[in-house]
PDB file of N, CA and C in Angstrom:
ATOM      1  N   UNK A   1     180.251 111.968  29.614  1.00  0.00           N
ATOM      2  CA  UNK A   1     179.280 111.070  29.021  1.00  0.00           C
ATOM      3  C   UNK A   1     178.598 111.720  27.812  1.00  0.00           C
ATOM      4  N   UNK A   2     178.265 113.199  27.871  1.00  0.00           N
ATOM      5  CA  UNK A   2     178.002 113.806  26.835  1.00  0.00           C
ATOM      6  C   UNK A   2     178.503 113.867  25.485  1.00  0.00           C
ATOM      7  N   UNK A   3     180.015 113.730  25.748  1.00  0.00           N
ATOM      8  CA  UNK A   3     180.812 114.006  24.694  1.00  0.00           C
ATOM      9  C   UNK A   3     181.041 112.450  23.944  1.00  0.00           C
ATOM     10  N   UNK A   4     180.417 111.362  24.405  1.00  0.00           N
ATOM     11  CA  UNK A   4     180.862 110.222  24.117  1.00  0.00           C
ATOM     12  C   UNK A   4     179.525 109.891  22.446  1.00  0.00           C
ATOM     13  N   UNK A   5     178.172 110.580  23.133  1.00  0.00           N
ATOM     14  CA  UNK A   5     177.376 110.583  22.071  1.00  0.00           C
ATOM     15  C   UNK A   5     177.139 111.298  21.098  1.00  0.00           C
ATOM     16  N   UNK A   6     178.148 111.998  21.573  1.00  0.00           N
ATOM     17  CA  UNK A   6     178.123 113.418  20.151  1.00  0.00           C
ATOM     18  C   UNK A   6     179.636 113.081  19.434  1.00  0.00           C
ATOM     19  N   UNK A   7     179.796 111.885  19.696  1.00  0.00           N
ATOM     20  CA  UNK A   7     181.364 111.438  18.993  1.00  0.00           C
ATOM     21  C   UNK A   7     180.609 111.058  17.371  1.00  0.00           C
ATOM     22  N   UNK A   8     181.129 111.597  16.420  1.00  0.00           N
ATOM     23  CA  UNK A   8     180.255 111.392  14.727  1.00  0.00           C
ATOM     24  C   UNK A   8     180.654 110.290  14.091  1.00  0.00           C
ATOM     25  N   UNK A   9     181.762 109.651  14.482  1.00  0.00           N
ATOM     26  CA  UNK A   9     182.189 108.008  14.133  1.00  0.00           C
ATOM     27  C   UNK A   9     181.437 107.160  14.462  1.00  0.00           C
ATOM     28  N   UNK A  10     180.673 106.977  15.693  1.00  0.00           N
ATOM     29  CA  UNK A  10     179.580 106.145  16.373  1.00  0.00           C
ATOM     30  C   UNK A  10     178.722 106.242  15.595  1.00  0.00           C
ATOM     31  N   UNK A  11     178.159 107.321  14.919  1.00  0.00           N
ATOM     32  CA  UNK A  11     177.162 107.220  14.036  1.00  0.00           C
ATOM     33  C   UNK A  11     177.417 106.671  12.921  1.00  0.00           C
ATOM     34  N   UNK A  12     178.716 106.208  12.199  1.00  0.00           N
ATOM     35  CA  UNK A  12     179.162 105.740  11.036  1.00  0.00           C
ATOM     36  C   UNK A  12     179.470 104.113  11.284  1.00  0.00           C
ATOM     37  N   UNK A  13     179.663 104.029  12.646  1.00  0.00           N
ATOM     38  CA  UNK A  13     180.285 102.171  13.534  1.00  0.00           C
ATOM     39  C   UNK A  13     178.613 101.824  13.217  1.00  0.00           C
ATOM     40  N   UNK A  14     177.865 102.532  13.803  1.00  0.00           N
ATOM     41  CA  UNK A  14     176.442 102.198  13.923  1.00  0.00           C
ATOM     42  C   UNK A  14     175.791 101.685  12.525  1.00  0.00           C
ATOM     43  N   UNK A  15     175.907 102.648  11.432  1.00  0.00           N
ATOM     44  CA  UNK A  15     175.168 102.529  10.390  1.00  0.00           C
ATOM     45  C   UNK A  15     175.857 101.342   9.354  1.00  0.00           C
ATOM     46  N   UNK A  16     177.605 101.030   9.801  1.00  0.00           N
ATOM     47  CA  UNK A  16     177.959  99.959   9.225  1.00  0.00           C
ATOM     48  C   UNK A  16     177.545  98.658   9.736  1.00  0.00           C
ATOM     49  N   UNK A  17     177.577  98.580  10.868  1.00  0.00           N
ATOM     50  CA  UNK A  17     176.691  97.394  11.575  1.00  0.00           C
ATOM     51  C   UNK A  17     175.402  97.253  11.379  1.00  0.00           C
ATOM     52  N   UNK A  18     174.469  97.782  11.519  1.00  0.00           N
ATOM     53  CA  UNK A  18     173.218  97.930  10.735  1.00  0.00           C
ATOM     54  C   UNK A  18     173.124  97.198   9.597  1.00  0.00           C
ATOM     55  N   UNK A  19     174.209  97.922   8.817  1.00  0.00           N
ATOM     56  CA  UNK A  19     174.259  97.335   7.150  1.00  0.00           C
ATOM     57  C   UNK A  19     174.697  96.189   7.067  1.00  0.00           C
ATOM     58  N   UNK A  20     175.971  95.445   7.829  1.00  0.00           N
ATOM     59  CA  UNK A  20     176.420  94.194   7.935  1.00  0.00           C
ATOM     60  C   UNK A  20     175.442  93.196   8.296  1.00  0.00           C
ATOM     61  N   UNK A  21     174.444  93.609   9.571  1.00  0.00           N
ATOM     62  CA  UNK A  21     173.884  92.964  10.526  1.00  0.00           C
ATOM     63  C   UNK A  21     172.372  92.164   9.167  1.00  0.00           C
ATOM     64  N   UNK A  22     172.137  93.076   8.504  1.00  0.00           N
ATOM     65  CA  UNK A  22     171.236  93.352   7.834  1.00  0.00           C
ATOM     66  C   UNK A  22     171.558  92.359   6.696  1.00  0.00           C
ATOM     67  N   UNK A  23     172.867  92.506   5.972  1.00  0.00           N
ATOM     68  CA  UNK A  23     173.172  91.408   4.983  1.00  0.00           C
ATOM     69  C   UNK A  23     173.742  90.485   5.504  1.00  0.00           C
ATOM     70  N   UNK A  24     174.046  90.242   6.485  1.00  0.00           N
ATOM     71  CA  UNK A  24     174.059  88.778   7.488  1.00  0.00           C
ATOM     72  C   UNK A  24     172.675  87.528   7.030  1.00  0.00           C
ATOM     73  N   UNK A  25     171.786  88.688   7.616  1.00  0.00           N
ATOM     74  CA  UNK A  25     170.480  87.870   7.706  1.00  0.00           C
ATOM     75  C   UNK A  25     169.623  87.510   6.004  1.00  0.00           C
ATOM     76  N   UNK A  26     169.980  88.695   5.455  1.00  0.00           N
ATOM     77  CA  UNK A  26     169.866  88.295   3.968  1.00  0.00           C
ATOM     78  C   UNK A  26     170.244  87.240   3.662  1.00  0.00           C
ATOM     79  N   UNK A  27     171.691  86.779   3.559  1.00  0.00           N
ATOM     80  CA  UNK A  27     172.236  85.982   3.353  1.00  0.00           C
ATOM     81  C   UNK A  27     172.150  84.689   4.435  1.00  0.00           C
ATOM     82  N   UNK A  28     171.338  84.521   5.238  1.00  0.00           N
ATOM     83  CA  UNK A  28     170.873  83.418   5.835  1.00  0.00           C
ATOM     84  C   UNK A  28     169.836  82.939   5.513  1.00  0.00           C
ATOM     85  N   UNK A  29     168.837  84.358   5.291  1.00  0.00           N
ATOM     86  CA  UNK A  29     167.449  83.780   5.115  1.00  0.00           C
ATOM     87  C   UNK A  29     167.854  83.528   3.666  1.00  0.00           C
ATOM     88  N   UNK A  30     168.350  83.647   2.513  1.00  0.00           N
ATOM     89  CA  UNK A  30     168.297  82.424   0.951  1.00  0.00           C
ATOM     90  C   UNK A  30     169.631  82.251   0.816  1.00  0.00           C
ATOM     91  N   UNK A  31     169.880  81.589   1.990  1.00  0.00           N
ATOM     92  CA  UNK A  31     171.063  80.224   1.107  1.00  0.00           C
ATOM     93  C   UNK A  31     170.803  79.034   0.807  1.00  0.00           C
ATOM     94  N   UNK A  32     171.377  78.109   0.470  1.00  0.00           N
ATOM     95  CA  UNK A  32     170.984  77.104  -0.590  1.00  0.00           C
ATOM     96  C   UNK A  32     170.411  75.817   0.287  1.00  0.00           C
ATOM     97  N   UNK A  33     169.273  75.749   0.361  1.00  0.00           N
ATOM     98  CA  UNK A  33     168.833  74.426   0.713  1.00  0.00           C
ATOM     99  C   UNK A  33     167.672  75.224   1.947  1.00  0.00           C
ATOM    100  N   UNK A  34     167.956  76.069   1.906  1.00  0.00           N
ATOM    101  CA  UNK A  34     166.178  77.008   3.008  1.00  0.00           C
ATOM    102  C   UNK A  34     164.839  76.621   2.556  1.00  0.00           C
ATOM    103  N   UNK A  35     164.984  77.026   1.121  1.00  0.00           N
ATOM    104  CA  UNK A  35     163.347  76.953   1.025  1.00  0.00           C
ATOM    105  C   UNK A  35     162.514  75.926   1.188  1.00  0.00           C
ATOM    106  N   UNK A  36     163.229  74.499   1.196  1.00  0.00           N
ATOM    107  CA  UNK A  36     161.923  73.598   1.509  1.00  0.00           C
ATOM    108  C   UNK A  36     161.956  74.225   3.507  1.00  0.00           C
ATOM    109  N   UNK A  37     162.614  74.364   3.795  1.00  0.00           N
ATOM    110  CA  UNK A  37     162.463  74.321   5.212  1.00  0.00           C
ATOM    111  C   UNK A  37     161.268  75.363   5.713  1.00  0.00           C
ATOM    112  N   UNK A  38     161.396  76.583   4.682  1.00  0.00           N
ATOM    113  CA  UNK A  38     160.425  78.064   4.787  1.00  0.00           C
ATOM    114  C   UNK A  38     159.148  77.285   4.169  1.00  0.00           C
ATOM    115  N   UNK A  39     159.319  76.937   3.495  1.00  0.00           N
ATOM    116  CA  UNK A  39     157.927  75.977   2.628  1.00  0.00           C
ATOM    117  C   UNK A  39     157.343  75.539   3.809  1.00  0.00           C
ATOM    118  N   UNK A  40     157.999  74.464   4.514  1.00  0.00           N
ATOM    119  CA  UNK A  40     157.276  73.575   5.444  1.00  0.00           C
ATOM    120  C   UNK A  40     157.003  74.546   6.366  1.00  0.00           C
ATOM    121  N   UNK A  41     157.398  75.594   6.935  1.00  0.00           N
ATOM    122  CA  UNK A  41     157.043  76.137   8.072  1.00  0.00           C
ATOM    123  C   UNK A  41     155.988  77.187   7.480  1.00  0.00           C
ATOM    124  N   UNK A  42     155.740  77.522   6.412  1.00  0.00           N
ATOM    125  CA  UNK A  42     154.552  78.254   5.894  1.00  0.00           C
ATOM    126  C   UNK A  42     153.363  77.390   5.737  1.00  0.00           C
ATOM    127  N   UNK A  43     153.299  76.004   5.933  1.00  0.00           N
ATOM    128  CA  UNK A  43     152.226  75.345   5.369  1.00  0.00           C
ATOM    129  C   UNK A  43     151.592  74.914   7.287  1.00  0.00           C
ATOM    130  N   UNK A  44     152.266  74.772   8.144  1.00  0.00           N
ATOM    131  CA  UNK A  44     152.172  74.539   9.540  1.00  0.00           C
ATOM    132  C   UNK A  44     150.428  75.429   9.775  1.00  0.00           C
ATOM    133  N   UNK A  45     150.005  76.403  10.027  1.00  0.00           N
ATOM    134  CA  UNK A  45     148.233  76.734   9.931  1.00  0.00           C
ATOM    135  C   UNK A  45     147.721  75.970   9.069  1.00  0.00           C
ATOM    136  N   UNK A  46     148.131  75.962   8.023  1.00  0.00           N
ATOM    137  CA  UNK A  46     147.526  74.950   6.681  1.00  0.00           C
ATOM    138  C   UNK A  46     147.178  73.307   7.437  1.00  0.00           C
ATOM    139  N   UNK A  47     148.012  72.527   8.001  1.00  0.00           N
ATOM    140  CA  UNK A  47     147.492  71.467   8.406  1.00  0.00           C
ATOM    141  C   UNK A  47     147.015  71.099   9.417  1.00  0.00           C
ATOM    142  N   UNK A  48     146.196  69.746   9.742  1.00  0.00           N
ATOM    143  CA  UNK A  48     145.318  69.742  10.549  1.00  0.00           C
ATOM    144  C   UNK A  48     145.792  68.885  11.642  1.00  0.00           C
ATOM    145  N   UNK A  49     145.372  69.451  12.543  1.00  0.00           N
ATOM    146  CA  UNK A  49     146.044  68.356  14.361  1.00  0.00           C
ATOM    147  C   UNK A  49     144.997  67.887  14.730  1.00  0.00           C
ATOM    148  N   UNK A  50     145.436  66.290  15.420  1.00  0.00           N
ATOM    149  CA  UNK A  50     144.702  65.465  16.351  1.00  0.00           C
ATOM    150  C   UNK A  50     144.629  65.665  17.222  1.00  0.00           C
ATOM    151  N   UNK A  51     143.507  66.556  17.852  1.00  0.00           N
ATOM    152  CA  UNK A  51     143.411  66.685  19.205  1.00  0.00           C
ATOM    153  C   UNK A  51     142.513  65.979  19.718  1.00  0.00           C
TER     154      UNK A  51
END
């Protein structure tokens, strides 16, 4: 089990996934047609409820 975390490729699988995982979400959070949706969900404290 020792030898499995001291394997130095895992540290390179790791840091590419990281990096993928990372421009995944980049590329979700501004693709084309988000921002009214981020708009509206930034203005949600801003308006007022009928309670």
């Amino acid at each position: 089990m020792k030898h499995f975390f001291a394997d130095a490729n895992l540290g390179l699988i790791g840091l590419l996934f990281f990096f993928l995982f990372f421009c995944a979400v980049t590329l979700w959070t501004f693709r084309p047609g988000s921002k009214n949706t981020y708009k509206n969900h930034g203005n949600i404290p801003l308006q007022e409820h009928d309670e």
